[in-house]
PDB file of N, CA and C in Angstrom:
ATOM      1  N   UNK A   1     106.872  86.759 101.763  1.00  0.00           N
ATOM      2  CA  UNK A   1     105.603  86.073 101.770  1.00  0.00           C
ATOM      3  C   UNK A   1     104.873  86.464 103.037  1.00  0.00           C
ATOM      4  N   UNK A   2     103.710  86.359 102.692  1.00  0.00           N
ATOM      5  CA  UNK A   2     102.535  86.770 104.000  1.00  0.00           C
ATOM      6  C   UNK A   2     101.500  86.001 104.271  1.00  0.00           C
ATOM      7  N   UNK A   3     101.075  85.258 105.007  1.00  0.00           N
ATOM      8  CA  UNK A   3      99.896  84.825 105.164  1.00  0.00           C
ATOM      9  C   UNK A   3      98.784  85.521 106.352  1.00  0.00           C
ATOM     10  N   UNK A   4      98.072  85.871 105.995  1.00  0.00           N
ATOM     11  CA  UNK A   4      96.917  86.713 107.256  1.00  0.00           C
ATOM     12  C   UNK A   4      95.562  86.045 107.307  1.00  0.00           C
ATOM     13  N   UNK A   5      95.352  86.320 108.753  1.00  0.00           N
ATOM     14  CA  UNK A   5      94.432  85.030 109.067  1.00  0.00           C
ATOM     15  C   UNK A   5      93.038  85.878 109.761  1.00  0.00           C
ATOM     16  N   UNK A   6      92.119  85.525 109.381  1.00  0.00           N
ATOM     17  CA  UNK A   6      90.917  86.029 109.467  1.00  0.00           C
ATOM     18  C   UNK A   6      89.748  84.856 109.334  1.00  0.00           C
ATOM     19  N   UNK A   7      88.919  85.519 110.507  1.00  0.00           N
ATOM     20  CA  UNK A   7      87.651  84.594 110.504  1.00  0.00           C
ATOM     21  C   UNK A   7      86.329  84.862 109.504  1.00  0.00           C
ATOM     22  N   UNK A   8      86.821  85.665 108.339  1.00  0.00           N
ATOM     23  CA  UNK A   8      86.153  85.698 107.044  1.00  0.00           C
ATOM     24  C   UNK A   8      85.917  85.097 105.722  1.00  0.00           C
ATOM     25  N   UNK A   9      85.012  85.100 105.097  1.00  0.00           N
ATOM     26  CA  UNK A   9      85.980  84.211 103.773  1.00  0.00           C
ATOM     27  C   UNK A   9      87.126  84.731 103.496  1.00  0.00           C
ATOM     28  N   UNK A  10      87.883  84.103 102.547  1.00  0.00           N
ATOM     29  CA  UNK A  10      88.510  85.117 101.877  1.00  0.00           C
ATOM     30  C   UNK A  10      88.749  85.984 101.188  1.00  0.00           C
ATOM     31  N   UNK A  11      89.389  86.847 101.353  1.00  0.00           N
ATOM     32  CA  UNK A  11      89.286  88.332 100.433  1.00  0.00           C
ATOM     33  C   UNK A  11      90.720  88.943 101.168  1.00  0.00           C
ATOM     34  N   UNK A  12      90.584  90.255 100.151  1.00  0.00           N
ATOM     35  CA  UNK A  12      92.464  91.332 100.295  1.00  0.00           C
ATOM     36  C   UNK A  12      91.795  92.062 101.633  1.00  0.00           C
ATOM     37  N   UNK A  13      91.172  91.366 102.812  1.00  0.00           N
ATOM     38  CA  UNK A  13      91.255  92.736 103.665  1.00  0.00           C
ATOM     39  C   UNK A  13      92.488  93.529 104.325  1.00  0.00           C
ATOM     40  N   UNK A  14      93.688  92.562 104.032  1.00  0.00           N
ATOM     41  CA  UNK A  14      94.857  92.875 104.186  1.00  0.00           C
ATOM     42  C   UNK A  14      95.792  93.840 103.107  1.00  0.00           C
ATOM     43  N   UNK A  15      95.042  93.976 102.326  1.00  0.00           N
ATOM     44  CA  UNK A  15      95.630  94.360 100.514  1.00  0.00           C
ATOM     45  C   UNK A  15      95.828  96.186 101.031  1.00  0.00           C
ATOM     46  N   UNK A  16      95.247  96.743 101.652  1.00  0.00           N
ATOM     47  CA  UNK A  16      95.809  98.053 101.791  1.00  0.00           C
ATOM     48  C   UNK A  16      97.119  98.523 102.833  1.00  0.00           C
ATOM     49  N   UNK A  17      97.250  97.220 103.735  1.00  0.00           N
ATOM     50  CA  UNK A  17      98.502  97.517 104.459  1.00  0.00           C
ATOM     51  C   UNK A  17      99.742  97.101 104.014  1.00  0.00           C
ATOM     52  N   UNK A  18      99.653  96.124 103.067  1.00  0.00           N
ATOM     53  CA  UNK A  18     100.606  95.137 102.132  1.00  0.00           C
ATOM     54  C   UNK A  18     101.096  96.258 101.097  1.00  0.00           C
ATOM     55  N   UNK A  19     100.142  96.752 100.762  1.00  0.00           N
ATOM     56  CA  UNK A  19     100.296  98.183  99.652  1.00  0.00           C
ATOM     57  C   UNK A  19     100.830  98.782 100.039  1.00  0.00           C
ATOM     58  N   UNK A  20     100.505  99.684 101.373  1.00  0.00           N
ATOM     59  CA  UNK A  20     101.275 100.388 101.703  1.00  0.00           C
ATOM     60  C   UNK A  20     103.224 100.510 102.613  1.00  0.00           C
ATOM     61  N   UNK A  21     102.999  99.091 102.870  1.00  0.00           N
ATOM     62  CA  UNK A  21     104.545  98.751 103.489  1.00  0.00           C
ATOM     63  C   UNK A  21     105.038  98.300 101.764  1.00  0.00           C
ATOM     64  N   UNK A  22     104.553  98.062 100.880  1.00  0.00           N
ATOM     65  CA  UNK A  22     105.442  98.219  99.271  1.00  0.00           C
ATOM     66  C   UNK A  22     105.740  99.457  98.772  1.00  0.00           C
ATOM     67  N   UNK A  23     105.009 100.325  99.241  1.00  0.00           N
ATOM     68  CA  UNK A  23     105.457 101.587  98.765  1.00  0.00           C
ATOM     69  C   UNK A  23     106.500 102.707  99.295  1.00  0.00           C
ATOM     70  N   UNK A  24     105.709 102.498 100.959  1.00  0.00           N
ATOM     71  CA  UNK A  24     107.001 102.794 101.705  1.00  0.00           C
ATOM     72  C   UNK A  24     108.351 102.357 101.767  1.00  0.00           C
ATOM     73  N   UNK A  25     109.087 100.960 101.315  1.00  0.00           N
ATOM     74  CA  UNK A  25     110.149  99.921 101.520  1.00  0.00           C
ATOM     75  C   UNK A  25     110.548 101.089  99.998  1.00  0.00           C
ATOM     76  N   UNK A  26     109.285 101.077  98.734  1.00  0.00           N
ATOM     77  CA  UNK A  26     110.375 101.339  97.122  1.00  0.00           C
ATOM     78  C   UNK A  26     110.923 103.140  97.663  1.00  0.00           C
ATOM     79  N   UNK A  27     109.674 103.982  98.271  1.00  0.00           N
ATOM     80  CA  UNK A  27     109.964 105.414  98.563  1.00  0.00           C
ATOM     81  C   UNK A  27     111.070 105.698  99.580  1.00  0.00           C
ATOM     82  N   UNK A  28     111.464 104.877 100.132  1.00  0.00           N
ATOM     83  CA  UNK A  28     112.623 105.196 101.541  1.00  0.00           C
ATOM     84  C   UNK A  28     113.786 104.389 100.788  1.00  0.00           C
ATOM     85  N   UNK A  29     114.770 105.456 100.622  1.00  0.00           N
ATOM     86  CA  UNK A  29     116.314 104.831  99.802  1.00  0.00           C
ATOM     87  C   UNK A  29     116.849 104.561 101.200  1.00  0.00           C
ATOM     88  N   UNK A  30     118.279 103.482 100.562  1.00  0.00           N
ATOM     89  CA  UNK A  30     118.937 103.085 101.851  1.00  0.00           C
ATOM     90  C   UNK A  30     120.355 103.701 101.643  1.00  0.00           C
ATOM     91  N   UNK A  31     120.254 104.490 102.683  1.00  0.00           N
ATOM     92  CA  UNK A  31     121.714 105.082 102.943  1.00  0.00           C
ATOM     93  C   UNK A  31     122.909 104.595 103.284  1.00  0.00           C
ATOM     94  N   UNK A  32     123.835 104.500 102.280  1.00  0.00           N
ATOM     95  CA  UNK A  32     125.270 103.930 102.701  1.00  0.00           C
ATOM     96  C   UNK A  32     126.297 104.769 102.137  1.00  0.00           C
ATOM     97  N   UNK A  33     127.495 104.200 102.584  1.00  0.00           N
ATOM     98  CA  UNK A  33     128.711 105.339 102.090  1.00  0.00           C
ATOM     99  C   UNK A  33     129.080 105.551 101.181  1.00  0.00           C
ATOM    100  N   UNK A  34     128.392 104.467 100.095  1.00  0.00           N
ATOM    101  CA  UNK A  34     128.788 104.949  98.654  1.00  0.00           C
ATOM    102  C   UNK A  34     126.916 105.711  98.050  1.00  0.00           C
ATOM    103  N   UNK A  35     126.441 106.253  99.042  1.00  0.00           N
ATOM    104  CA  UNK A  35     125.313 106.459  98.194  1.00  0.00           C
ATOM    105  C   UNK A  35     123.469 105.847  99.054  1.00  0.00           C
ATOM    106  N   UNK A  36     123.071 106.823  98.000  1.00  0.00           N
ATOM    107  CA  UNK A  36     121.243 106.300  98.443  1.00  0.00           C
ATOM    108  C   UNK A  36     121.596 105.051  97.739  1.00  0.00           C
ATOM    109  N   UNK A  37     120.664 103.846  98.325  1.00  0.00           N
ATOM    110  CA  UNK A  37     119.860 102.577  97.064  1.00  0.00           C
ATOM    111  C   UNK A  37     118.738 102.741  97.217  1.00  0.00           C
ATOM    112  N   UNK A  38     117.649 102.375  96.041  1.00  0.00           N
ATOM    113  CA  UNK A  38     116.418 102.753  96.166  1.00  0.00           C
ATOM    114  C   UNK A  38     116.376 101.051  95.873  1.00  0.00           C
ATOM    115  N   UNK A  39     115.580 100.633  96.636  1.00  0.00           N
ATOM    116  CA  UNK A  39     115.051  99.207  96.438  1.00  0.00           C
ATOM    117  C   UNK A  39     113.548  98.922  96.324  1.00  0.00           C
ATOM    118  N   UNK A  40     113.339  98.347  95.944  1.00  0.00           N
ATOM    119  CA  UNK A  40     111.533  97.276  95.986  1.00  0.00           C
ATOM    120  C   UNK A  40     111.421  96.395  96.396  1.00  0.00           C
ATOM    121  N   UNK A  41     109.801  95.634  96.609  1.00  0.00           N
ATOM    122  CA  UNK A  41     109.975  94.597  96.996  1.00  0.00           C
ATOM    123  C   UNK A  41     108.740  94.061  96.467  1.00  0.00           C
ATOM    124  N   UNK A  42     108.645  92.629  96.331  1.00  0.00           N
ATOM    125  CA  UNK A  42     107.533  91.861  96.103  1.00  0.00           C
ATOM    126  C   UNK A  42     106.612  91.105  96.907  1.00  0.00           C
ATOM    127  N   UNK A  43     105.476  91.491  97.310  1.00  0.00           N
ATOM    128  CA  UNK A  43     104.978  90.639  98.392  1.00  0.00           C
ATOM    129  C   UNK A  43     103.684  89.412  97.745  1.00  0.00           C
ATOM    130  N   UNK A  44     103.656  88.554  98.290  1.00  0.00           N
ATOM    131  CA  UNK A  44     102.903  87.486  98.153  1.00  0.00           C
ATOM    132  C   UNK A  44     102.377  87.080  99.208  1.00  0.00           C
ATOM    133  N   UNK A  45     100.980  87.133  99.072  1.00  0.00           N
ATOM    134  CA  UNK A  45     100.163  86.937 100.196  1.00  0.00           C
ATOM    135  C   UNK A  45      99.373  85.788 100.018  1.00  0.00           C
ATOM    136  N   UNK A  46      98.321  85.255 100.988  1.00  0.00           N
ATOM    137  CA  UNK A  46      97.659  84.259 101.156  1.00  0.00           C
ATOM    138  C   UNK A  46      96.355  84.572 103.055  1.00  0.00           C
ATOM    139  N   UNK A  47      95.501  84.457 102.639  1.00  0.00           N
ATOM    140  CA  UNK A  47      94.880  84.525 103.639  1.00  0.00           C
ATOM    141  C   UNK A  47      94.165  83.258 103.667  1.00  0.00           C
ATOM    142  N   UNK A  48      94.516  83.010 105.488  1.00  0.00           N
ATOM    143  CA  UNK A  48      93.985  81.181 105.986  1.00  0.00           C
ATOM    144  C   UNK A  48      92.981  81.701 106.966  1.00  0.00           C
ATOM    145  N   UNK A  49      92.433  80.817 107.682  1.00  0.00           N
ATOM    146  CA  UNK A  49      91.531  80.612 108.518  1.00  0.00           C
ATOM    147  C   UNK A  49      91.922  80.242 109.805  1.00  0.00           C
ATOM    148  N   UNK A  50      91.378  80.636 110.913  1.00  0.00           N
ATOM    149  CA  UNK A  50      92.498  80.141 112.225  1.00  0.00           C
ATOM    150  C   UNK A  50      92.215  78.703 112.377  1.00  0.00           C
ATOM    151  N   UNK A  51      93.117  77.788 112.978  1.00  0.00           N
ATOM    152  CA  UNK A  51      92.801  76.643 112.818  1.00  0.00           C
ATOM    153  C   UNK A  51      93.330  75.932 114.929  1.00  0.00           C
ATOM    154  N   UNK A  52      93.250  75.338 114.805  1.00  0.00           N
ATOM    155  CA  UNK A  52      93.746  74.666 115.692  1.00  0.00           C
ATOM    156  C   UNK A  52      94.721  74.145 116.456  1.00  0.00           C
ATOM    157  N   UNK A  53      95.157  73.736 114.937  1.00  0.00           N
ATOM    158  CA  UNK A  53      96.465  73.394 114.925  1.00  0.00           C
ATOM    159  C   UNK A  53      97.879  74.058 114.010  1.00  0.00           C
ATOM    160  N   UNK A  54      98.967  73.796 114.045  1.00  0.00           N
ATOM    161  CA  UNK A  54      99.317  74.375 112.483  1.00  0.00           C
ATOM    162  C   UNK A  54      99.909  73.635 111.990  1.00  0.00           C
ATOM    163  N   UNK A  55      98.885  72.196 111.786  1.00  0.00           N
ATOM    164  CA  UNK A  55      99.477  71.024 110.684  1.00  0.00           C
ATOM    165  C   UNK A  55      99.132  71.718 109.336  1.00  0.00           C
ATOM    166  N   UNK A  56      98.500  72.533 109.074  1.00  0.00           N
ATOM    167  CA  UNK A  56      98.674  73.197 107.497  1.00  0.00           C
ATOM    168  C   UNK A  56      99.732  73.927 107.393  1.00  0.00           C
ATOM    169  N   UNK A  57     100.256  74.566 107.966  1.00  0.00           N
ATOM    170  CA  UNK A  57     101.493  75.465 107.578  1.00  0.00           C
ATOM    171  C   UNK A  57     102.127  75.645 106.396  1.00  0.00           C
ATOM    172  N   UNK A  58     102.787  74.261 106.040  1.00  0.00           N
ATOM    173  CA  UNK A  58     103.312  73.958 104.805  1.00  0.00           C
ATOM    174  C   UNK A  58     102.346  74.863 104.062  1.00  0.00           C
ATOM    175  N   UNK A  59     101.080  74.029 103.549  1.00  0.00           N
ATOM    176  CA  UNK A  59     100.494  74.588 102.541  1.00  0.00           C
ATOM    177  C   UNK A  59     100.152  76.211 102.179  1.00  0.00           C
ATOM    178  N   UNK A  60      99.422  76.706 103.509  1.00  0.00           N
ATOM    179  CA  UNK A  60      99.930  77.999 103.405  1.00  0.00           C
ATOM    180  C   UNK A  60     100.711  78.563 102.997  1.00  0.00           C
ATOM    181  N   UNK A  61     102.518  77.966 103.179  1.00  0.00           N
ATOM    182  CA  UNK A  61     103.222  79.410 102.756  1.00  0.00           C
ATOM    183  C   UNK A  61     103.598  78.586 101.915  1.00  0.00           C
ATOM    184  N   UNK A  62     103.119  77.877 100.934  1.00  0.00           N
ATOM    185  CA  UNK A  62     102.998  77.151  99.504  1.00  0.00           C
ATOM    186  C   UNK A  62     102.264  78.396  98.552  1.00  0.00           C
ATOM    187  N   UNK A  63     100.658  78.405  99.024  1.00  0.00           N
ATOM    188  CA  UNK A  63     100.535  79.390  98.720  1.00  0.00           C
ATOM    189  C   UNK A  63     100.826  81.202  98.620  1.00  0.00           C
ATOM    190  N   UNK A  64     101.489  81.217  99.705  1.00  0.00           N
ATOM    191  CA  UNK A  64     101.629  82.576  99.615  1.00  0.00           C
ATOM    192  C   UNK A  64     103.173  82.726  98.581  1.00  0.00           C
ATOM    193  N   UNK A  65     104.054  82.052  98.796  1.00  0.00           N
ATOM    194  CA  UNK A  65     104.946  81.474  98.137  1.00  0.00           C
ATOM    195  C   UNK A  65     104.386  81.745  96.432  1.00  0.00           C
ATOM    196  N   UNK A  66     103.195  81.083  95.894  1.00  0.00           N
ATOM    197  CA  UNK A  66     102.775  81.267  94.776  1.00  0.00           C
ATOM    198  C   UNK A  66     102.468  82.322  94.169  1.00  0.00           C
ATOM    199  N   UNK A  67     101.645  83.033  94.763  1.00  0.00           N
ATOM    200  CA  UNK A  67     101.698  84.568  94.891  1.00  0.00           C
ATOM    201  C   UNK A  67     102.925  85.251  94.437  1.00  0.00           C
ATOM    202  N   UNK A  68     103.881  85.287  95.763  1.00  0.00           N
ATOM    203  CA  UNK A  68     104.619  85.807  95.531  1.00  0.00           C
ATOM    204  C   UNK A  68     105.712  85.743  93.717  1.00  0.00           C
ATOM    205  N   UNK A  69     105.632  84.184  93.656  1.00  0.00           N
ATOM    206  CA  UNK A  69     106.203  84.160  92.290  1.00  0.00           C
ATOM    207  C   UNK A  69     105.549  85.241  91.098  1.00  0.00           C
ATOM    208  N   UNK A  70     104.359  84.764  91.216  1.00  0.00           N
ATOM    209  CA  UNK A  70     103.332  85.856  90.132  1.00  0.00           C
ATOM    210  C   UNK A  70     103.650  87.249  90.238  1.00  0.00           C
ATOM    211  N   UNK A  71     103.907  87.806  91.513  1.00  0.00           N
ATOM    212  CA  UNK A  71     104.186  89.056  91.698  1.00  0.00           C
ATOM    213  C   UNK A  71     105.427  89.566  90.919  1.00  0.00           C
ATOM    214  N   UNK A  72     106.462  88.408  90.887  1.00  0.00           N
ATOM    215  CA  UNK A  72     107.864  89.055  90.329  1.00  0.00           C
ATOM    216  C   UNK A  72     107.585  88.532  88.970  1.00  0.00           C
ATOM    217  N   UNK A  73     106.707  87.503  88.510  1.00  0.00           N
ATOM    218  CA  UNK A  73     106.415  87.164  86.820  1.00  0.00           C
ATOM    219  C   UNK A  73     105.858  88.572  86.506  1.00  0.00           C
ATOM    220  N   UNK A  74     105.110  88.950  86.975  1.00  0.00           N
ATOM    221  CA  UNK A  74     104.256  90.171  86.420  1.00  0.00           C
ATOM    222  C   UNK A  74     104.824  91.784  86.751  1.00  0.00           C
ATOM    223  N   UNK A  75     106.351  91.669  86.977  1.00  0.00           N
ATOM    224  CA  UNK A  75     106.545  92.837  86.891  1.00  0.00           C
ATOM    225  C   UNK A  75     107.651  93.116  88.443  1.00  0.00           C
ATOM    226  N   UNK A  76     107.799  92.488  89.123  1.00  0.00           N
ATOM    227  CA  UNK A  76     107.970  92.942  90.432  1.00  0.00           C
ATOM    228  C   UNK A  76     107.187  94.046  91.568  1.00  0.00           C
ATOM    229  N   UNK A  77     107.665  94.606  92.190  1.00  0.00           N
ATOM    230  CA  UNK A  77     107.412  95.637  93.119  1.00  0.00           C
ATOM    231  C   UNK A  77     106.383  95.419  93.130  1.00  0.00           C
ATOM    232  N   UNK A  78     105.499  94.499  93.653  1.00  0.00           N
ATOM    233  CA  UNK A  78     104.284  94.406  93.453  1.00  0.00           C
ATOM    234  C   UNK A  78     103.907  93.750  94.905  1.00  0.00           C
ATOM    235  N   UNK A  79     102.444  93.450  95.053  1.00  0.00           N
ATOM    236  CA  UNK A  79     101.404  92.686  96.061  1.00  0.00           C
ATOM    237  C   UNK A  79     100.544  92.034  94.948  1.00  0.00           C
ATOM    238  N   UNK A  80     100.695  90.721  95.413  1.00  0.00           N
ATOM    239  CA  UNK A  80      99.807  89.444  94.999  1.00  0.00           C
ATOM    240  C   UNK A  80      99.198  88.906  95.992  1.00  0.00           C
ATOM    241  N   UNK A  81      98.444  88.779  95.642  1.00  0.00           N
ATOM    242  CA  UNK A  81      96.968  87.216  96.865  1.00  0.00           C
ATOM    243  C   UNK A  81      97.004  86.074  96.355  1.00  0.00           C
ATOM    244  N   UNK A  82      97.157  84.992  96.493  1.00  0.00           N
ATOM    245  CA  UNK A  82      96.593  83.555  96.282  1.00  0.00           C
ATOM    246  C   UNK A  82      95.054  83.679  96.551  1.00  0.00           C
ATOM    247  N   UNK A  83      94.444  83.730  95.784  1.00  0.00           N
ATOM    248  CA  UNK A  83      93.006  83.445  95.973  1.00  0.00           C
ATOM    249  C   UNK A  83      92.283  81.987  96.185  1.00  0.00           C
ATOM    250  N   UNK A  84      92.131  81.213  96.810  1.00  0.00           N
ATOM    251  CA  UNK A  84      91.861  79.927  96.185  1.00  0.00           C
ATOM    252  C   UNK A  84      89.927  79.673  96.083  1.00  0.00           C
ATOM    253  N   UNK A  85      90.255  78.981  95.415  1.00  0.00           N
ATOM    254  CA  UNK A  85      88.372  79.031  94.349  1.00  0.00           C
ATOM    255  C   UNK A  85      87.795  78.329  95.559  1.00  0.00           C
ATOM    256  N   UNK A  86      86.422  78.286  95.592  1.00  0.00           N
ATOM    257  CA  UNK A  86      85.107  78.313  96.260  1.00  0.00           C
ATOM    258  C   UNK A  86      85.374  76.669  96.625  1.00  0.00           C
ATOM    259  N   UNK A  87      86.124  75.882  95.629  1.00  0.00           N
ATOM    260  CA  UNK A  87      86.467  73.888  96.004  1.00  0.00           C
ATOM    261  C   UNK A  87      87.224  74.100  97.480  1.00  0.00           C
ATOM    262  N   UNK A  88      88.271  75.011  97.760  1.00  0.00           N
ATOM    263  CA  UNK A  88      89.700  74.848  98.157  1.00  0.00           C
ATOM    264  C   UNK A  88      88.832  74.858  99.724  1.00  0.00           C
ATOM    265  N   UNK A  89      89.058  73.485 100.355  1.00  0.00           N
ATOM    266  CA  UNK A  89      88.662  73.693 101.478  1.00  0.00           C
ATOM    267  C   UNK A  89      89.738  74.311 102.914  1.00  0.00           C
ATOM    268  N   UNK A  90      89.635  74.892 103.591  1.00  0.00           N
ATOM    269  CA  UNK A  90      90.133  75.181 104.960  1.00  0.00           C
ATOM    270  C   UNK A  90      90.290  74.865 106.352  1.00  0.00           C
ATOM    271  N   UNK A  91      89.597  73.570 105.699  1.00  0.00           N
ATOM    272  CA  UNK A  91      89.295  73.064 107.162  1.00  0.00           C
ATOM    273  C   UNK A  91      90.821  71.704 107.340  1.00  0.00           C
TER     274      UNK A  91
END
């Protein structure tokens, strides 16, 4: 899970580095004595707002947490965002 924090709305401005540490983790096998493993991984993201404090925390990696589930419902090896709609306040 990931949460990245930006003083923007929200949006994937994080979605091309998330991409690319998923591709690198499935393209680099892991070497051991019985052999390469080629592994994947699923990331689930969430982008917050800087805050003050970090009495939200929880919720955050609630959401990114959510994400991440969707990512392995829909296939694995993947990058997901929690988007939350235009209501979901941040403050």
């Amino acid at each position: 899970m990931c949460c990245t924090q930006s003083l923007h709305p929200p949006d994937t401005h994080d979605a091309p580095t998330l991409e690319l540490l998923r591709r690198a983790i499935a393209e680099t096998p892991i070497l051991t004595s019985e052999g390469a493993v080629h592994v994947t991984v699923s990331i689930g993201a969430c982008q917050v707002k800087p805050r003050g404090s970090a009495e939200h925390w929880e919720e955050d990696l609630r959401r990114a947490d959510m994400a991440l589930y969707r990512a392995k419902k829909e296939g694995r090896n993947r990058v997901r965002w929690h988007m939350p709609s235009k209501e979901t306040s941040f403050t």
